[in-house]
N, C-alpha and C. Protein backbone atom coordinates (compact mmCIF):
# COMPACT_ATOMS: atom_id res chain seq x y z
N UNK A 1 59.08 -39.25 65.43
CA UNK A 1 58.41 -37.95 65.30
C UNK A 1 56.91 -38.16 65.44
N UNK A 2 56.62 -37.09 66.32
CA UNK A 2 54.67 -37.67 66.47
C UNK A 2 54.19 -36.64 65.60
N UNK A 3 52.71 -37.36 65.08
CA UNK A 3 51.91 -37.16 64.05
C UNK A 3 51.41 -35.70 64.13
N UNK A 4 51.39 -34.76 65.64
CA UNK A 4 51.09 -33.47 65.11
C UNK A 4 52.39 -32.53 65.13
N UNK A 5 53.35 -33.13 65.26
CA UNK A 5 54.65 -32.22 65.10
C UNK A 5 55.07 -32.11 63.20
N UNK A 6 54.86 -30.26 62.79
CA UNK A 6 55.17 -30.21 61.66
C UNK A 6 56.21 -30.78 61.11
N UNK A 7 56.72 -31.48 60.12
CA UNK A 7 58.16 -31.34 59.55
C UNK A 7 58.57 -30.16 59.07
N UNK A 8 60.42 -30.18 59.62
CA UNK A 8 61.20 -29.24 59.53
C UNK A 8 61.74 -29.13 58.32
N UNK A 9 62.60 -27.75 57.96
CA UNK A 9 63.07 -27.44 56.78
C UNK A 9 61.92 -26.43 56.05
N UNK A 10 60.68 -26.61 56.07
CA UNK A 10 59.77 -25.59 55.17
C UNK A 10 59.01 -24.99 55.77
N UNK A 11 58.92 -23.68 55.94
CA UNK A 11 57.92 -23.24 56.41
C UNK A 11 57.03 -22.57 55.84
N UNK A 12 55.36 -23.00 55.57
CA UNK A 12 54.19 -22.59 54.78
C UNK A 12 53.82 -21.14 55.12
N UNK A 13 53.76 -20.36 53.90
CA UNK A 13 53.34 -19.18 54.06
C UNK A 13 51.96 -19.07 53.92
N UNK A 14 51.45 -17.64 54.18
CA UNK A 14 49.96 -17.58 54.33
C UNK A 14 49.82 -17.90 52.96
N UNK A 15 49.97 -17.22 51.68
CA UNK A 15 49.65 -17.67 50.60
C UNK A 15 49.53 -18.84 49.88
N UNK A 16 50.21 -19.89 50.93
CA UNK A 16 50.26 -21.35 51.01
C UNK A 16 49.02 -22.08 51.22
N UNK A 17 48.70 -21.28 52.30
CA UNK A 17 47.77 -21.48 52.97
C UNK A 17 46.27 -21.29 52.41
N UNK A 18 46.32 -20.18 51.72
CA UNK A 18 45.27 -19.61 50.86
C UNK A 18 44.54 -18.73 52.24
N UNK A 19 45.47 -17.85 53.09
CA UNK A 19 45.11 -16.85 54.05
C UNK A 19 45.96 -16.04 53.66
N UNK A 20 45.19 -14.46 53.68
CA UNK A 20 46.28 -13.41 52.96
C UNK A 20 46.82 -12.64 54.06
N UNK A 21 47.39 -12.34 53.90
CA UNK A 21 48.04 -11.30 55.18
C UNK A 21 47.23 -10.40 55.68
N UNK A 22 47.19 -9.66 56.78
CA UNK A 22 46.51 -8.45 57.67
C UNK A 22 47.06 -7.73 56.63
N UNK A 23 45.51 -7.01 56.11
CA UNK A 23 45.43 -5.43 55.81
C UNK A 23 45.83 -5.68 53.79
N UNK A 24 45.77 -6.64 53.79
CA UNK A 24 45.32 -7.39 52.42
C UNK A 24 44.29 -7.55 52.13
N UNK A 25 43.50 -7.12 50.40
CA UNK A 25 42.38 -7.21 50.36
C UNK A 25 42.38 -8.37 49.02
N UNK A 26 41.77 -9.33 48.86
CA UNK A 26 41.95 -10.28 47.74
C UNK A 26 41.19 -9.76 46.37
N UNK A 27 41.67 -9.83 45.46
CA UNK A 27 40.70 -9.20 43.97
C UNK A 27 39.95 -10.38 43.78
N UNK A 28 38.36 -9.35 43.54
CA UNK A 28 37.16 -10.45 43.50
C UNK A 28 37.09 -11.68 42.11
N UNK A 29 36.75 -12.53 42.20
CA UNK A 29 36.72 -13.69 41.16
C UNK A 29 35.98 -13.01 40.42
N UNK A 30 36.35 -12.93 38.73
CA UNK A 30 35.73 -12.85 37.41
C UNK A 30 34.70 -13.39 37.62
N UNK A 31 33.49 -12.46 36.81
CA UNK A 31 32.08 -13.08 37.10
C UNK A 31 32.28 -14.03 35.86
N UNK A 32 31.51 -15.27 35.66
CA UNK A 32 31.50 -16.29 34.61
C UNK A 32 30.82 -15.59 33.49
N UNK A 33 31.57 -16.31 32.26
CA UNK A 33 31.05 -15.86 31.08
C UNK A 33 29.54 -15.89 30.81
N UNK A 34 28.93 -15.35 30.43
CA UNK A 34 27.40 -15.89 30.10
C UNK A 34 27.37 -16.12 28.37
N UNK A 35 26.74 -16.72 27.95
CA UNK A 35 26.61 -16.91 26.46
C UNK A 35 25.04 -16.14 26.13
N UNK A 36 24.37 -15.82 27.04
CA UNK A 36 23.38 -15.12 26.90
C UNK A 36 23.37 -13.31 26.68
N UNK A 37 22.36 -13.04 25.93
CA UNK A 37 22.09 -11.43 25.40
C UNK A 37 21.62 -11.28 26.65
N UNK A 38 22.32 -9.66 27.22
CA UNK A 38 21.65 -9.16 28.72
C UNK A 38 20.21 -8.45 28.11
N UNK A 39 19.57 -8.48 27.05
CA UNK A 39 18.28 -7.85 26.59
C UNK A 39 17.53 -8.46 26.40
N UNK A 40 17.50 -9.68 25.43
CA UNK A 40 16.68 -10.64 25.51
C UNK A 40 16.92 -11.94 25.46
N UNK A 41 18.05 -12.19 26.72
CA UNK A 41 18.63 -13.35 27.15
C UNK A 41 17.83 -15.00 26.07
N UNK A 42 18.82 -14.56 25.02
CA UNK A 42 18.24 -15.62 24.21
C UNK A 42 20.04 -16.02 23.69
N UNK A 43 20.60 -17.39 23.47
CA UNK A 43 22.01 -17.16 23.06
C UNK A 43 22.19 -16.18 21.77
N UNK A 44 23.11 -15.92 21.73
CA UNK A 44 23.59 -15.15 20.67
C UNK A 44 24.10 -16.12 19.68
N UNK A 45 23.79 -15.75 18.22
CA UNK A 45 23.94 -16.08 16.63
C UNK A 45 25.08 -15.16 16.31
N UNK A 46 26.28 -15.13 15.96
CA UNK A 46 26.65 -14.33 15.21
C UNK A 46 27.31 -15.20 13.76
N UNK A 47 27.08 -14.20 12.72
CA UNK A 47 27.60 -14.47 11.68
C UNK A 47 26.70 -15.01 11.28
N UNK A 48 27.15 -16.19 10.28
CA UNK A 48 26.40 -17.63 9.49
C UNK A 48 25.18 -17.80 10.46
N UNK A 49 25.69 -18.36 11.88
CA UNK A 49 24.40 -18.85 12.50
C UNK A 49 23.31 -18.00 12.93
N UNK A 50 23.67 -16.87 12.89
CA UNK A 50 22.34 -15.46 12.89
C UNK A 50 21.79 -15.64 11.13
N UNK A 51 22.85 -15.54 10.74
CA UNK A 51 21.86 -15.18 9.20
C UNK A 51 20.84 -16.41 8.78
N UNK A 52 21.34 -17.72 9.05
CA UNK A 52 20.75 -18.91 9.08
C UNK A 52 19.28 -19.19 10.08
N UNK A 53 19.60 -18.25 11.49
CA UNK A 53 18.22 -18.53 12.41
C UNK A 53 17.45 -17.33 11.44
N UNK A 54 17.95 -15.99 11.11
CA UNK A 54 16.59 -15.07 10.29
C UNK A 54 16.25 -15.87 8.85
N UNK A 55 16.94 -16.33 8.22
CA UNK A 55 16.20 -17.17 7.35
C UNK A 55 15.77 -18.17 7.45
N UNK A 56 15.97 -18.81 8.65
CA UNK A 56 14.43 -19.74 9.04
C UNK A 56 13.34 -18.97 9.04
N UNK A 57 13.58 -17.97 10.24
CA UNK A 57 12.50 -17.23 10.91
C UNK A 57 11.53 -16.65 9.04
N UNK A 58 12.36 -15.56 8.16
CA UNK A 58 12.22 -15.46 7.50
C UNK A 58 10.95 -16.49 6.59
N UNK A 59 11.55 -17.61 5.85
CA UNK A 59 10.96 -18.84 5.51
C UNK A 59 9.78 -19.10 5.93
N UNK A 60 9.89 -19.51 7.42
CA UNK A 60 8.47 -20.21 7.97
C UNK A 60 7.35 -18.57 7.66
N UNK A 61 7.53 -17.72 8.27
CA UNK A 61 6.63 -16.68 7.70
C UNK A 61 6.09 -16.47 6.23
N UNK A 62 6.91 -16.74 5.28
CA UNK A 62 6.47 -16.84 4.20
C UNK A 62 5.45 -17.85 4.20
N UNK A 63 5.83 -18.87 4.37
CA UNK A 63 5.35 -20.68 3.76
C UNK A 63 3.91 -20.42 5.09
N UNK A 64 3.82 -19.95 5.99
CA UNK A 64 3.00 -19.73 7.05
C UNK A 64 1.86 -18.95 6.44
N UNK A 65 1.69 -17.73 5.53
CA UNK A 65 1.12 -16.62 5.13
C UNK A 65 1.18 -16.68 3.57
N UNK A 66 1.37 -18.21 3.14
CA UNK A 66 1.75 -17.61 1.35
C UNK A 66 0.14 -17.35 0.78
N UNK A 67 -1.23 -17.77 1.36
CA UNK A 67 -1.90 -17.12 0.92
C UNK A 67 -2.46 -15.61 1.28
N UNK A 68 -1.93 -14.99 2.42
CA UNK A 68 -1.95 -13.94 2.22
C UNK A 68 -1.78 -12.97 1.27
N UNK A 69 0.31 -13.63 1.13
CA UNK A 69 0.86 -13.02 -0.03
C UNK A 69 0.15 -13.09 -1.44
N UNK A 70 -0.37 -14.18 -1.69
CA UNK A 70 -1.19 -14.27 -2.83
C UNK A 70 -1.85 -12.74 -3.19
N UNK A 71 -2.84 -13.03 -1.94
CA UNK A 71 -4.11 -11.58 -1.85
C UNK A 71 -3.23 -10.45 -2.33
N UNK A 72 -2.33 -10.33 -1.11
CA UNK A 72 -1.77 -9.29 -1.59
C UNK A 72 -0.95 -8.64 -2.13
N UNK A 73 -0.44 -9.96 -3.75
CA UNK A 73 -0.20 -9.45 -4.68
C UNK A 73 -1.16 -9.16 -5.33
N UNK A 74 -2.49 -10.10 -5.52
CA UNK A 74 -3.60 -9.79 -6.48
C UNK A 74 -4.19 -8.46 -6.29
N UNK A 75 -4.23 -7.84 -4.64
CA UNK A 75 -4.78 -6.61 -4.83
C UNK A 75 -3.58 -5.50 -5.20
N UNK A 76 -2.18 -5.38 -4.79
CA UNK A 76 -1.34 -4.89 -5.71
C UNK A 76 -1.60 -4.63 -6.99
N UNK A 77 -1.46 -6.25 -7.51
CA UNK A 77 -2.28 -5.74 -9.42
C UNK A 77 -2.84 -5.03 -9.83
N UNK A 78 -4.00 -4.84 -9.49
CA UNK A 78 -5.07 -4.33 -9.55
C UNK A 78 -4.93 -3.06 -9.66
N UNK A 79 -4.87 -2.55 -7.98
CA UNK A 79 -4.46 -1.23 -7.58
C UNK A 79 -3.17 -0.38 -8.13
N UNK A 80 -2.58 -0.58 -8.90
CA UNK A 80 -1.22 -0.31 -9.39
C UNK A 80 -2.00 -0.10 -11.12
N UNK A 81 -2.78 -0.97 -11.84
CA UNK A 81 -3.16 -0.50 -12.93
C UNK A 81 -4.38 0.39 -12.75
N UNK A 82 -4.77 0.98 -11.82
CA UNK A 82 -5.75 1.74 -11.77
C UNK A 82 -5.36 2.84 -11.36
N UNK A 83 -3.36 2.65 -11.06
CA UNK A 83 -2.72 3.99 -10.89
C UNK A 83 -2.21 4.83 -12.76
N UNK A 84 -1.54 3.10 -13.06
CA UNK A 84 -1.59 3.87 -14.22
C UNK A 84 -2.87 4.09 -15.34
N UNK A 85 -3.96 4.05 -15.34
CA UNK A 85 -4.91 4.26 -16.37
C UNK A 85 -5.20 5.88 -15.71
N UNK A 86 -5.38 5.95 -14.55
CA UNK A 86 -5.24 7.30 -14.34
C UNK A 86 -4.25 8.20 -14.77
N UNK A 87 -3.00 7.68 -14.70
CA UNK A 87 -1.82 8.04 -15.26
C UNK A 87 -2.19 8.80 -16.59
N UNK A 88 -2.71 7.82 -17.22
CA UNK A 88 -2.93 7.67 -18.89
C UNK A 88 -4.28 8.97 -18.54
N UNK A 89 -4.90 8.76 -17.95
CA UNK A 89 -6.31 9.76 -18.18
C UNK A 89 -5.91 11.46 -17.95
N UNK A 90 -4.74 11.64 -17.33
CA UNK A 90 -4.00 13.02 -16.79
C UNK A 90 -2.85 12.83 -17.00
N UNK A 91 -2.33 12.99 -18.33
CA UNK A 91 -0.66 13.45 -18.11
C UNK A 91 -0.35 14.72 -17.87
N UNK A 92 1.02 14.74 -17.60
CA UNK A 92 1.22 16.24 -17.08
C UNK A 92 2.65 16.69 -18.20
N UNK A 93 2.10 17.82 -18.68
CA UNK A 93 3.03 18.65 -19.21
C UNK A 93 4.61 18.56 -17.88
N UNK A 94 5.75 18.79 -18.73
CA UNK A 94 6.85 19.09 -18.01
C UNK A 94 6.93 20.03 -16.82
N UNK A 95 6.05 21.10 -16.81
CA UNK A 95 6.21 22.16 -16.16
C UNK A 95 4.66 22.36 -15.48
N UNK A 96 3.57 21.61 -15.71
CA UNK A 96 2.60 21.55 -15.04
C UNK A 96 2.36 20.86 -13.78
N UNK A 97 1.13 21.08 -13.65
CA UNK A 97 0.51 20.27 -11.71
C UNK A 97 0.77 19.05 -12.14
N UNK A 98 1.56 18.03 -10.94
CA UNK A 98 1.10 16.46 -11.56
C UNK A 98 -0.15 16.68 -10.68
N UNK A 99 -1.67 16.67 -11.40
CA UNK A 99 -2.56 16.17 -10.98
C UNK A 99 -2.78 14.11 -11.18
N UNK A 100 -1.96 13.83 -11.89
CA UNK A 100 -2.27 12.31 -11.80
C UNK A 100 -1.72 11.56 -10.42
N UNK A 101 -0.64 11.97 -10.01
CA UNK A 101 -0.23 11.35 -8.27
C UNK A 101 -0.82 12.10 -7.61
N UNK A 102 -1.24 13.51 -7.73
CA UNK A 102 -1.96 14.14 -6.49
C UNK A 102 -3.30 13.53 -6.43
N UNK A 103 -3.88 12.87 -7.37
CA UNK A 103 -5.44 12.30 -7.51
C UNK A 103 -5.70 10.94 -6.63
N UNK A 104 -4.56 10.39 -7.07
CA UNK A 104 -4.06 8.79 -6.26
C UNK A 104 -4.03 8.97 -5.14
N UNK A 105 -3.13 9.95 -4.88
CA UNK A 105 -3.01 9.58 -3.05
C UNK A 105 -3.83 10.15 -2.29
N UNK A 106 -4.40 11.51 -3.03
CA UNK A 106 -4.84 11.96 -1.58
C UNK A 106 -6.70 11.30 -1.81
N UNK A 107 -6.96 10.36 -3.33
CA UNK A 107 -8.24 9.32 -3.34
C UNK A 107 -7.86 8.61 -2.50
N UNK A 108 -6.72 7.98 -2.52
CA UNK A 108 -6.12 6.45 -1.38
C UNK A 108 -5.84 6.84 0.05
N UNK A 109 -6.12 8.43 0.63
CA UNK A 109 -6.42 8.63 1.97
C UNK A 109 -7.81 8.25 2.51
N UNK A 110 -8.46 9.31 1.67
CA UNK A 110 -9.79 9.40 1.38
C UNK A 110 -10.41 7.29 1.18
N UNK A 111 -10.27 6.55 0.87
CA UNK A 111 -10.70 5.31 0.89
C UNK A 111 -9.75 4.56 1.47
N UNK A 112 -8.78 5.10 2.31
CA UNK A 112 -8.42 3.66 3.44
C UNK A 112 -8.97 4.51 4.94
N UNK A 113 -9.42 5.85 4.61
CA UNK A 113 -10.26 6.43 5.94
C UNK A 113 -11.49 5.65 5.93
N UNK A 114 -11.98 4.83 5.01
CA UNK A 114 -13.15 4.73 4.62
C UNK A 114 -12.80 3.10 5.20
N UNK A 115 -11.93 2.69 4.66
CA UNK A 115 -12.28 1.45 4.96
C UNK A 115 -11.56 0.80 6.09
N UNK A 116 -10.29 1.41 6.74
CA UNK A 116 -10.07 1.34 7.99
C UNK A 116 -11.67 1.01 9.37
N UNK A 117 -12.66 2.14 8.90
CA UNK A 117 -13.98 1.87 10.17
C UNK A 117 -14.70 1.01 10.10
N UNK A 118 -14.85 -0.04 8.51
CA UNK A 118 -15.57 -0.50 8.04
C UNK A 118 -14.71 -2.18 8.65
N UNK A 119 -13.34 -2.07 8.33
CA UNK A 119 -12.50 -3.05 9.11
C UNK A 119 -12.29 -3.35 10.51
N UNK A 120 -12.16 -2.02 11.26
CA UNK A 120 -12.21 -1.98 12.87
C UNK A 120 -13.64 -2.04 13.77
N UNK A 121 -14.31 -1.48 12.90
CA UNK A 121 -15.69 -1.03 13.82
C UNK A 121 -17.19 -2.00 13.04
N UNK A 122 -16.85 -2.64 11.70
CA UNK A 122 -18.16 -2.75 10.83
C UNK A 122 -17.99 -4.51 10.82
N UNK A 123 -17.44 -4.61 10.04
CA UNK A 123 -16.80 -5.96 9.13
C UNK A 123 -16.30 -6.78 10.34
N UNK A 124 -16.42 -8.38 10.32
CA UNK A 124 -16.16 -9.45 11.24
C UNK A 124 -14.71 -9.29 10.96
N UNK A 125 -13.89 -10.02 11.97
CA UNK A 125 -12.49 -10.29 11.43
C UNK A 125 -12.41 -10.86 10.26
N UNK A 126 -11.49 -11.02 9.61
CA UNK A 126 -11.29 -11.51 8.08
C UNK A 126 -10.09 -11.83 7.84
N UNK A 127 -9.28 -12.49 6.85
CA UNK A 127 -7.71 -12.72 7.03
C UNK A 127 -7.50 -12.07 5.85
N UNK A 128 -8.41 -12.04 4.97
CA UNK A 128 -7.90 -11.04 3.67
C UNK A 128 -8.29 -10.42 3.18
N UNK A 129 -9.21 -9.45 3.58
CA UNK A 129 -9.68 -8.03 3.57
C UNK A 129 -8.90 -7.20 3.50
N UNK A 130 -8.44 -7.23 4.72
CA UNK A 130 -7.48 -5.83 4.97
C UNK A 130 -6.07 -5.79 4.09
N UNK A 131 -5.72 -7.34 4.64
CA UNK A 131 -4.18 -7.31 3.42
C UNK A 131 -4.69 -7.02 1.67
N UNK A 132 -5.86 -7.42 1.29
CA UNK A 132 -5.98 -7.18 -0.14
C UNK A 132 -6.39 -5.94 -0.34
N UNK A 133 -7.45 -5.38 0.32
CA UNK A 133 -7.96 -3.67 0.01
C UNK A 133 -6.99 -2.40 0.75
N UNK A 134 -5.93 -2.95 1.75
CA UNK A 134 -5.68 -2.21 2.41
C UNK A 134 -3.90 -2.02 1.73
N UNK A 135 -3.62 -3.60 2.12
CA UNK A 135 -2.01 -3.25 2.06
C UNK A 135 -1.52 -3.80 0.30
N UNK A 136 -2.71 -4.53 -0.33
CA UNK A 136 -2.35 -4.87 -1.56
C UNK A 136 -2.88 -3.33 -2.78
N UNK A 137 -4.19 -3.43 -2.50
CA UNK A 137 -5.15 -2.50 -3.69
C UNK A 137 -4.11 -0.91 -3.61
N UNK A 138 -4.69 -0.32 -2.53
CA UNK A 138 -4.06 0.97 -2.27
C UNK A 138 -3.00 1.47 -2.00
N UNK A 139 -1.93 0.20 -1.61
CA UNK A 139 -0.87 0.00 -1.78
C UNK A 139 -0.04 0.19 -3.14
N UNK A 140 -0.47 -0.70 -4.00
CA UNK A 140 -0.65 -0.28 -5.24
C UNK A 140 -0.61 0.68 -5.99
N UNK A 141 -2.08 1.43 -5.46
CA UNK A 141 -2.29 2.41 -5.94
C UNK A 141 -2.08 3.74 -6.20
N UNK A 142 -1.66 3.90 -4.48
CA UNK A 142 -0.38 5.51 -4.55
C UNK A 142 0.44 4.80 -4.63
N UNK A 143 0.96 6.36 -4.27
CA UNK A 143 2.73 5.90 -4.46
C UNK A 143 3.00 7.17 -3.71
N UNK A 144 4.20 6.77 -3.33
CA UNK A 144 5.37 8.23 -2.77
C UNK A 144 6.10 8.33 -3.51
N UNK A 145 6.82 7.34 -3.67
CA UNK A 145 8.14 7.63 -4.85
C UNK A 145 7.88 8.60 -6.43
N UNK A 146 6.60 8.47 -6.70
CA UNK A 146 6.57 9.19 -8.26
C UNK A 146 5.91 10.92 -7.11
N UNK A 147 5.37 11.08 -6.20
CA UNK A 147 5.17 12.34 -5.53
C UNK A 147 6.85 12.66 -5.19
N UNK A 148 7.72 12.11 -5.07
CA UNK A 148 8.90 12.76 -4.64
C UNK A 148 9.60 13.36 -5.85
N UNK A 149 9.89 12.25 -7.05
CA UNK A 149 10.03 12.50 -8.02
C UNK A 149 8.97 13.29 -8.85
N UNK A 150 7.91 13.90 -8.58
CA UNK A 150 7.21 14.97 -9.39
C UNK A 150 7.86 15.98 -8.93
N UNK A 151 8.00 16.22 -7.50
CA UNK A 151 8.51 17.15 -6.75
C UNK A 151 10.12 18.02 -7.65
N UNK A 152 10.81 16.66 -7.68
CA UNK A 152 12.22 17.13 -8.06
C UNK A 152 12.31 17.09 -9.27
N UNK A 153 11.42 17.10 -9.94
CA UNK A 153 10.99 17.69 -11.58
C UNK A 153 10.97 18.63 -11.70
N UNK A 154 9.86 19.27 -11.19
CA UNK A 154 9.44 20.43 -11.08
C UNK A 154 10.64 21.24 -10.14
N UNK A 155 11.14 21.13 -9.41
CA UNK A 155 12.29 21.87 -8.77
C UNK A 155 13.38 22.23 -10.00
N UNK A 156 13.57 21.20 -10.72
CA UNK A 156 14.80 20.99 -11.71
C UNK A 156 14.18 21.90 -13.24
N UNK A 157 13.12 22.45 -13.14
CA UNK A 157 12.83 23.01 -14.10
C UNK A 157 12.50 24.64 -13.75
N UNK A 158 12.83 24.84 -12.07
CA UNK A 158 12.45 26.07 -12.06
C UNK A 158 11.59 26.61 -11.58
N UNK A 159 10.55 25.30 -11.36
CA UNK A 159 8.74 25.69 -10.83
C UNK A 159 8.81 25.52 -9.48
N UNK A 160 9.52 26.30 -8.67
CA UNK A 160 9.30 26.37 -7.20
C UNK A 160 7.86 26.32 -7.00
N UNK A 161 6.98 27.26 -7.29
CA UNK A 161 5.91 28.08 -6.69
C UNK A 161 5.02 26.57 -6.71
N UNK A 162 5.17 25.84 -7.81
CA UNK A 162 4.18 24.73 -8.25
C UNK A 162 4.54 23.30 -7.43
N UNK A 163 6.09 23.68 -7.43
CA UNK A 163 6.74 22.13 -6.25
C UNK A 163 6.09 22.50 -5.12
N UNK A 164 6.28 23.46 -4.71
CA UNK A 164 5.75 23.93 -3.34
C UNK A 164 4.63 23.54 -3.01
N UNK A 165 3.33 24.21 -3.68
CA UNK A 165 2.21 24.13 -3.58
C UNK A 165 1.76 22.22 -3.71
N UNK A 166 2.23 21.67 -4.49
CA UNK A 166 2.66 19.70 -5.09
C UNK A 166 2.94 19.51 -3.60
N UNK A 167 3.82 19.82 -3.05
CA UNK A 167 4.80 18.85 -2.18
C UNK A 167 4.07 18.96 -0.44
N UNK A 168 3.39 20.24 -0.34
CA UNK A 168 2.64 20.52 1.07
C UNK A 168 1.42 20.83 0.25
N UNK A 169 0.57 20.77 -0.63
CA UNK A 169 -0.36 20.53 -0.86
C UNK A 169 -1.10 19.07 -0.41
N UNK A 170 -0.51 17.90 -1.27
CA UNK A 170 -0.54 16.61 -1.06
C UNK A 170 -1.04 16.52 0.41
N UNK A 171 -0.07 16.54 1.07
CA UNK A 171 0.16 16.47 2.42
C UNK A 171 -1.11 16.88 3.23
N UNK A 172 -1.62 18.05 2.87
CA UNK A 172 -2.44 18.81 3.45
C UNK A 172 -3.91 17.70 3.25
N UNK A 173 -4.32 17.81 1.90
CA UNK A 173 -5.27 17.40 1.21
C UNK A 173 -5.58 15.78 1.59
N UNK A 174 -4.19 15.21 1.94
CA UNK A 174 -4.03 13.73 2.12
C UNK A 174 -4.56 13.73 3.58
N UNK A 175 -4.45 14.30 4.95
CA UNK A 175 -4.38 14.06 5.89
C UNK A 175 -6.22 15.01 5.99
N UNK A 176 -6.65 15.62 5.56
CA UNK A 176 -7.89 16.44 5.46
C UNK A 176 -8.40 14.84 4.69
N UNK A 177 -8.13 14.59 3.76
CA UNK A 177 -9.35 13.21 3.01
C UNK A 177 -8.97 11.84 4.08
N UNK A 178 -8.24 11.54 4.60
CA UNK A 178 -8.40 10.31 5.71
C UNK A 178 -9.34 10.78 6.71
N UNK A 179 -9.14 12.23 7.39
CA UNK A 179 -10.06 12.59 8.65
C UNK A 179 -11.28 12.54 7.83
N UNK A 180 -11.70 13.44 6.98
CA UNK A 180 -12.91 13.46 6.73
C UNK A 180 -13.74 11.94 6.35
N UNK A 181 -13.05 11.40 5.78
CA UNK A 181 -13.34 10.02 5.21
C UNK A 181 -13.72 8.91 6.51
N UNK A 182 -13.21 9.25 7.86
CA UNK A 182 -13.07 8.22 8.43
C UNK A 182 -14.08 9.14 9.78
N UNK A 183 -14.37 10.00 9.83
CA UNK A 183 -15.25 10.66 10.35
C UNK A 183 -16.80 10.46 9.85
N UNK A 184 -16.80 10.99 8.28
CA UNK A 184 -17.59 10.70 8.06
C UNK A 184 -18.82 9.25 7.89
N UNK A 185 -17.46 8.12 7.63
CA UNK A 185 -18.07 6.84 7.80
C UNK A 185 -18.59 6.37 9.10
N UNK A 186 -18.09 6.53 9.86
CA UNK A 186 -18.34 6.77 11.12
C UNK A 186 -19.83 7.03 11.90
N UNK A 187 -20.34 8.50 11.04
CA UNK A 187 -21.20 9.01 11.51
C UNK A 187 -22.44 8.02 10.54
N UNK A 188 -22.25 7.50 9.35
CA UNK A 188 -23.33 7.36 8.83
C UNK A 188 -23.41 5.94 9.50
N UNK A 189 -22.19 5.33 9.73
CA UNK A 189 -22.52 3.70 10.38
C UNK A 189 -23.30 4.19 11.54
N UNK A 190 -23.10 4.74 12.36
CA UNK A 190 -23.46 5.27 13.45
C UNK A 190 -24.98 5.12 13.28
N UNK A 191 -25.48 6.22 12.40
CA UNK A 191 -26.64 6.61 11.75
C UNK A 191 -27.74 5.04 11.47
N UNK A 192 -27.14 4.50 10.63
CA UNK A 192 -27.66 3.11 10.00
C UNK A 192 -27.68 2.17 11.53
N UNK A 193 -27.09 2.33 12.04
CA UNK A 193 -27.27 1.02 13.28
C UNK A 193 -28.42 1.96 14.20
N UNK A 194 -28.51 3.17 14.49
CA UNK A 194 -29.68 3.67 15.50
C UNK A 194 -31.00 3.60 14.42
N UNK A 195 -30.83 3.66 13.43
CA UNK A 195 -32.42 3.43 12.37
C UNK A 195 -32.55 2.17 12.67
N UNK A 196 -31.60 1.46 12.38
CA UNK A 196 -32.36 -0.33 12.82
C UNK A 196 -32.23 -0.52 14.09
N UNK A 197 -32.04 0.25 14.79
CA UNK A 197 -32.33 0.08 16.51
C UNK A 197 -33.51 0.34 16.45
N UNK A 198 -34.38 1.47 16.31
CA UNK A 198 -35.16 1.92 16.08
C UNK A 198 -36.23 1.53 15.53
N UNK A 199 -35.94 1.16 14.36
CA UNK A 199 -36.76 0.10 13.19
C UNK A 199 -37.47 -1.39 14.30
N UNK A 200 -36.16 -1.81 15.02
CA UNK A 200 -35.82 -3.12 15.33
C UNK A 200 -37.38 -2.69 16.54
N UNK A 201 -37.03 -1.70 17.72
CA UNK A 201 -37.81 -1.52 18.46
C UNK A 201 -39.46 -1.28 18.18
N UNK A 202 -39.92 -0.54 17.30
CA UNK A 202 -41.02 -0.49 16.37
C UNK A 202 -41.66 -1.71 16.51
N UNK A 203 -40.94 -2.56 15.89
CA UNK A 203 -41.53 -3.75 15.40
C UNK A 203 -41.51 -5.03 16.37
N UNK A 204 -40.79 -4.30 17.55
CA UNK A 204 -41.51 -5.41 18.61
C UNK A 204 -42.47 -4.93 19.44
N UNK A 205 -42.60 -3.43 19.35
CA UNK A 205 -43.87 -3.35 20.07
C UNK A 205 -45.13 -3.32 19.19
């Protein structure tokens, strides 16, 4: 038998062959698995090994910033007993204004308008300025939670007219003392840098 004569007995079909028949269409190969997130193609953690990479991540931020945290517990302190001595300086009858949280927050608009320009526009960068006067002191110092709960005091006793006036008062008064506060600083920095422009020019001629 010569070497290009097939052997007999079997005959190979196209599928043998890996050729499909006329008017056959082949189903496309599964795209490969990816182990990657299509969002921010980073592998995926699930379970243990996610909770384990955020408490690294977690960790090093702490141990990275623990003197931040310091600051800004110390200005917390602070700002938190200067909520309650006010507290103590205005209590409020059951059925009266809480003027002691309305004093706090819409003062702690009124002085982070103030010191927001003094941080962005005045003051060099700093690493603990802002976290201690900003996110520790006044942080501190209002509060929302005792304005929500004045709110539903006063609801629970009947004093609509006074929740009302408490609950969009605040609000009003809070967002009026940041503008004005942060306007006004504004204009006087403004003010103080063209006098010593001024001053400055004087005195070189």
């Amino acid at each position: 038998m010569r070497d290009d004569e097939a052997p007999r007995g079997k005959v190979e079909s196209p599928q043998d062959l890996g050729v499909l028949p006329a008017g056959e269409v082949g189903e496309p190969d599964a795209a490969p698995q990816s182990d990657l997130s299509p969002l921010t193609e980073t592998p995926r953690r699930r379970g243990r090994e996610r909770a384990r990479h955020l408490w690294e991540q977690g960790r090093g931020a702490v141990v990275s910033r623990r003197d931040v945290l310091l600051v800004i517990a110390v200005g917390g302190v602070l700002g938190s007993l200067c909520r309650w001595g006010l507290g103590l300086a205005l209590p409020r009858p059951p059925t009266g204004f809480p003027w002691a949280t309305f004093t706090v927050n819409v003062s702690g608009c009124f002085l982070i308008g103030i010191l927001m320009v003094f941080v962005l526009e005045v003051w060099p960068p700093s690493r603990y300025v802002r976290p201690f006067l900003g996110v520790g002191f006044l942080g501190g110092y209002t509060t929302f939670s005792a304005y929500m709960l004045d709110t539903r005091e006063l609801l629970a006793v009947e004093q609509r007219v006074t929740a009302g006036l408490y609950l969009f008062g605040s609000l009003v008064a809070g967002l009026i003392g940041v503008w004005v506060a942060t306007a006004g600083t504004r204009s006087i920095v403004q003010a103080v840098r063209l006098r010593a422009l001024r001053r400055h020019g004087g005195d070189a001629e």
